[in-house]
Protein backbone atom coordinates (compact mmCIF):
# COMPACT_ATOMS: atom_id res chain seq x y z
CA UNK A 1 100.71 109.02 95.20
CA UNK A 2 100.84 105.51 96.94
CA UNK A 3 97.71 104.41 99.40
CA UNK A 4 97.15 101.10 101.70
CA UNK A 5 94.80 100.07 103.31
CA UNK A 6 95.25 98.39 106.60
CA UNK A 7 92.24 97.02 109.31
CA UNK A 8 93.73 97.68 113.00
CA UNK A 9 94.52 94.52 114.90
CA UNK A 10 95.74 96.12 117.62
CA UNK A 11 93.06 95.18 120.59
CA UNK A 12 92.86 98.78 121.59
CA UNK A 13 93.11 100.46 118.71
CA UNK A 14 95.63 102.96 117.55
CA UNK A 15 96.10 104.75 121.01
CA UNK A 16 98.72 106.94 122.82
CA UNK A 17 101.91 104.61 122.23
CA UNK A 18 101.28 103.47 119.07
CA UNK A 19 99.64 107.15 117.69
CA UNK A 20 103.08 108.75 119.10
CA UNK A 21 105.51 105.93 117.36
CA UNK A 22 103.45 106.79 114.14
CA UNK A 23 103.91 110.55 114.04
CA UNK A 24 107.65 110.08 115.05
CA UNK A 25 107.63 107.53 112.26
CA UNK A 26 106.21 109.84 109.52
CA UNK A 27 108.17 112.85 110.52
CA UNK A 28 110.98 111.19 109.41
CA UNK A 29 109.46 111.74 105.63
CA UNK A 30 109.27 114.37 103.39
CA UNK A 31 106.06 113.13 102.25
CA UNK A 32 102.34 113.99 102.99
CA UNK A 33 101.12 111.17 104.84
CA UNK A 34 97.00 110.92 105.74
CA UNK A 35 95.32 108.67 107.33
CA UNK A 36 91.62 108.48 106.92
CA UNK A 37 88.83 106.06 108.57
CA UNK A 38 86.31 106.96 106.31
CA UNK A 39 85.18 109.17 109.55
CA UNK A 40 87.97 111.76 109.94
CA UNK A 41 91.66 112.06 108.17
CA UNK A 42 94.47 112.95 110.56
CA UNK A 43 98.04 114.08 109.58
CA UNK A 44 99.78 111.40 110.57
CA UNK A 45 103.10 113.85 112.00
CA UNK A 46 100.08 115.29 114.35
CA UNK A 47 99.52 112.99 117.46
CA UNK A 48 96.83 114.70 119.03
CA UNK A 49 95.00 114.25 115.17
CA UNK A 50 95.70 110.54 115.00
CA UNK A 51 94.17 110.57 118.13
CA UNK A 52 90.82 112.61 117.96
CA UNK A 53 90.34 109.90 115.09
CA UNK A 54 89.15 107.20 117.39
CA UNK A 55 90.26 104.35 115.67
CA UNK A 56 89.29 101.23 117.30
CA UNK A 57 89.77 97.47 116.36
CA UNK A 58 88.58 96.12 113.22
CA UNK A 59 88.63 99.82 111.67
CA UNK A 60 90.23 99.86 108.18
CA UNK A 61 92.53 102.84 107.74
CA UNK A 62 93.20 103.83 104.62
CA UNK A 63 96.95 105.72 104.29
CA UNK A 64 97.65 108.12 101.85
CA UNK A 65 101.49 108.66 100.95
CA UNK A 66 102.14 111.61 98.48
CA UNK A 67 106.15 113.55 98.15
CA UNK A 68 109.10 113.12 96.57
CA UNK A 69 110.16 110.21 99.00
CA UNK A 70 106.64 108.17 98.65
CA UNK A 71 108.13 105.08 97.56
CA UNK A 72 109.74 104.76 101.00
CA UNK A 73 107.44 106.30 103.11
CA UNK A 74 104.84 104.23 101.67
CA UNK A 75 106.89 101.19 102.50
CA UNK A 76 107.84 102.43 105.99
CA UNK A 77 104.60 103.12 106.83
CA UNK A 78 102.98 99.57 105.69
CA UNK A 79 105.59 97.63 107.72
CA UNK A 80 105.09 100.11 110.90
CA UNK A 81 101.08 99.19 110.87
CA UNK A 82 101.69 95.52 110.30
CA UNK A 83 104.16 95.60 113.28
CA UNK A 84 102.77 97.52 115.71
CA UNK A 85 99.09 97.65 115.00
């Protein structure tokens, strides 16, 4: 199991074009892959779950990357946040 944490930069949060490049992003994995906001933890293939998580700026995410391919996904998934949130 890998986990990062990451506090969104992203002035308005994670929202509908970033939320949908994520789950397109994590489908591509074979891994589970969580977030969690210390609130609510999404699935982060599910939009409408990454969505109902409210994540605003400033919020620290912590991702959760568990599978056979969690090396990668892991990576994948730190560089996505860093670049587009």
């Amino acid at each position: 199991m890998k986990t990062f944490t990451y506090t969104v930069q992203d002035e308005l949060g994670i929202h509908a074009r970033p939320a949908g490049m994520l789950a397109k992003a994590a489908a591509g994995f074979k891994s589970t892959i969580t977030l969690d906001n210390g609130a609510k933890k999404a699935d982060a293939r599910r939009l409408m779950a990454i969505m109902s998580m409210g994540v605003k700026k400033g919020v620290e995410v912590t991702v959760t990357v568990e599978g056979e391919d969690e090396d990668a996904a892991a990576a994948a998934m730190e560089e996505f946040f860093k670049t587009n949130l």
